[in-house]
Protein backbone atom coordinates (compact mmCIF):
# COMPACT_ATOMS: atom_id res chain seq x y z
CA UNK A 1 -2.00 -65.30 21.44
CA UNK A 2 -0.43 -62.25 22.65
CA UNK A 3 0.55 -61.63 19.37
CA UNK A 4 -2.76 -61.38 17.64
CA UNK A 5 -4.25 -59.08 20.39
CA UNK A 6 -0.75 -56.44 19.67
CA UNK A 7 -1.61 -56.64 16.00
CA UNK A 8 -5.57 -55.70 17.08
CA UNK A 9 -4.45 -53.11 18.97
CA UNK A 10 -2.13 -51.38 16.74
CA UNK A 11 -4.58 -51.90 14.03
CA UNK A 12 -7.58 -49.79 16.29
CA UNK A 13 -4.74 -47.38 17.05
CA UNK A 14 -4.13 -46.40 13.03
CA UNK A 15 -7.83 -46.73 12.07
CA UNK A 16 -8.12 -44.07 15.13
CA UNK A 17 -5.17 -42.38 13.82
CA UNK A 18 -6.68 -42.03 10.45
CA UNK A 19 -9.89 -40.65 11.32
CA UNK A 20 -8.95 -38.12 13.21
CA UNK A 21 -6.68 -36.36 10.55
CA UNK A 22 -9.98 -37.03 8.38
CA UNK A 23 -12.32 -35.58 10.43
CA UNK A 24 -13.49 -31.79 9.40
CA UNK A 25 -14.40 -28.97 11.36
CA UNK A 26 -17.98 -27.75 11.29
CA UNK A 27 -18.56 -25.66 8.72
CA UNK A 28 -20.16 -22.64 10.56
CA UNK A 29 -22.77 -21.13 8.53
CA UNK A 30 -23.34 -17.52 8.25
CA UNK A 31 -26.66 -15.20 10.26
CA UNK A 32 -28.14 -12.80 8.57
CA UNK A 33 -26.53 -10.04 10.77
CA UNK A 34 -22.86 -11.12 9.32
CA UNK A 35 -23.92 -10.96 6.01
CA UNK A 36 -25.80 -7.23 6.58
CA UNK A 37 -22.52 -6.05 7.85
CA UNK A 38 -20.32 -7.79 4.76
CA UNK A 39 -23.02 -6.83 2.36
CA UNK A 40 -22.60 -2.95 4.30
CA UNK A 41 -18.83 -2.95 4.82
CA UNK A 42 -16.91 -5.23 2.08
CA UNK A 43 -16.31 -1.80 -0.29
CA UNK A 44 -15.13 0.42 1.74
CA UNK A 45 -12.72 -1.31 4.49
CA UNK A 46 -9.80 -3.84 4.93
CA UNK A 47 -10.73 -7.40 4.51
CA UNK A 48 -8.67 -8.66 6.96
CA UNK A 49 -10.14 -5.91 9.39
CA UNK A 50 -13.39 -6.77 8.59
CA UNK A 51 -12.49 -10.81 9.05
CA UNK A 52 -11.29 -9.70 12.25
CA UNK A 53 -14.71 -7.76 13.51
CA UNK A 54 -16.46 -11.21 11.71
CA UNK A 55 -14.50 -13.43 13.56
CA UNK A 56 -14.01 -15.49 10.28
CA UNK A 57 -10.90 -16.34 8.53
CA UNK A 58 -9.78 -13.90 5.54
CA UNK A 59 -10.33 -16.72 3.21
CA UNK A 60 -14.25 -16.81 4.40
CA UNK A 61 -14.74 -13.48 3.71
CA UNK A 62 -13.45 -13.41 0.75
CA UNK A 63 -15.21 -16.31 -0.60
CA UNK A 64 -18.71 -15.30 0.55
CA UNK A 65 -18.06 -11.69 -1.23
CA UNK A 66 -17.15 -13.07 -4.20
CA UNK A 67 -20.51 -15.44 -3.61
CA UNK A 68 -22.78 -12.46 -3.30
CA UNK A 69 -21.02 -10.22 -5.75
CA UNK A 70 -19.35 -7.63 -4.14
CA UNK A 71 -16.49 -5.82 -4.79
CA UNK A 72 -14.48 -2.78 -3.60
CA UNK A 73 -15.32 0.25 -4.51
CA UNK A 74 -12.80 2.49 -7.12
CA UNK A 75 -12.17 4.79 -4.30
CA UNK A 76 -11.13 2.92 -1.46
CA UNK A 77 -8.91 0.58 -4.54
CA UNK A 78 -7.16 4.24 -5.33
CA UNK A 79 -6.73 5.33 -1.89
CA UNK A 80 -4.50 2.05 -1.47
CA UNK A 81 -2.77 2.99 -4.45
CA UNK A 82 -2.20 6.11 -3.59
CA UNK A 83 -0.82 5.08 0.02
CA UNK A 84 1.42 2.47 -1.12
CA UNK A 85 2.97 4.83 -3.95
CA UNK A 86 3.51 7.81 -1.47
CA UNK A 87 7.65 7.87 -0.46
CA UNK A 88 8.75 6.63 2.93
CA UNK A 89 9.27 9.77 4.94
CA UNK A 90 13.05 10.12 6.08
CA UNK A 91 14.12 10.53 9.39
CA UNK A 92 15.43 14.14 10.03
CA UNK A 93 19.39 14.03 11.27
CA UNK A 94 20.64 15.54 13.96
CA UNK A 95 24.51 16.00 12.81
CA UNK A 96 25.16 17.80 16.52
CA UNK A 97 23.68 15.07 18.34
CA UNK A 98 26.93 12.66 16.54
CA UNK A 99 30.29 12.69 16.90
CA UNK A 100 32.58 15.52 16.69
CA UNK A 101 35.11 15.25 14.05
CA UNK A 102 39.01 16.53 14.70
């Protein structure tokens, strides 16, 4: 008898097991307000900034931008271009601040 009721429990225990790693989150929907500021900001600024002021995840974002269309502007696509293509500035030397050599 003792048996059976271990088996029954252990079985609960996996079926509880298994809908928990099934279970979603809720899906929460976007205002009107969050889109007016995507719709208004999406062109011109860093997604993940802007996922960060919309308290969504980047991928979020993204997906409701591509939803309504929107795209960045040439512009702000060159200015990245031109910022990641720009040399590292060096770090000026001091050789009197080193050793002396003999």
């Amino acid at each position: 008898m003792a048996a059976k009721k271990t088996a029954k429990k252990k079985a609960k225990e996996t079926v509880k097991k298994a809908v928990k790693k099934t279970a979603k989150k809720a899906v929460k929907l976007w205002t009107k307000a969050e889109l007016s500021t995507l719709k208004k900001e999406y062109p011109n600024t860093d997604t993940q900034k802007l996922a960060g002021k919309l308290k969504r995840t980047l991928e979020a974002v993204r997906f409701q931008a591509k939803k309504h269309g929107l795209k960045k502007t040439k512009s702000y696509m060159q200015s990245l271009y031109k910022a990641a293509s720009k040399p590292a500035t060096k770090k000026a030397t001091n050789k009197k601040a080193g050793k002396k050599r003999r």
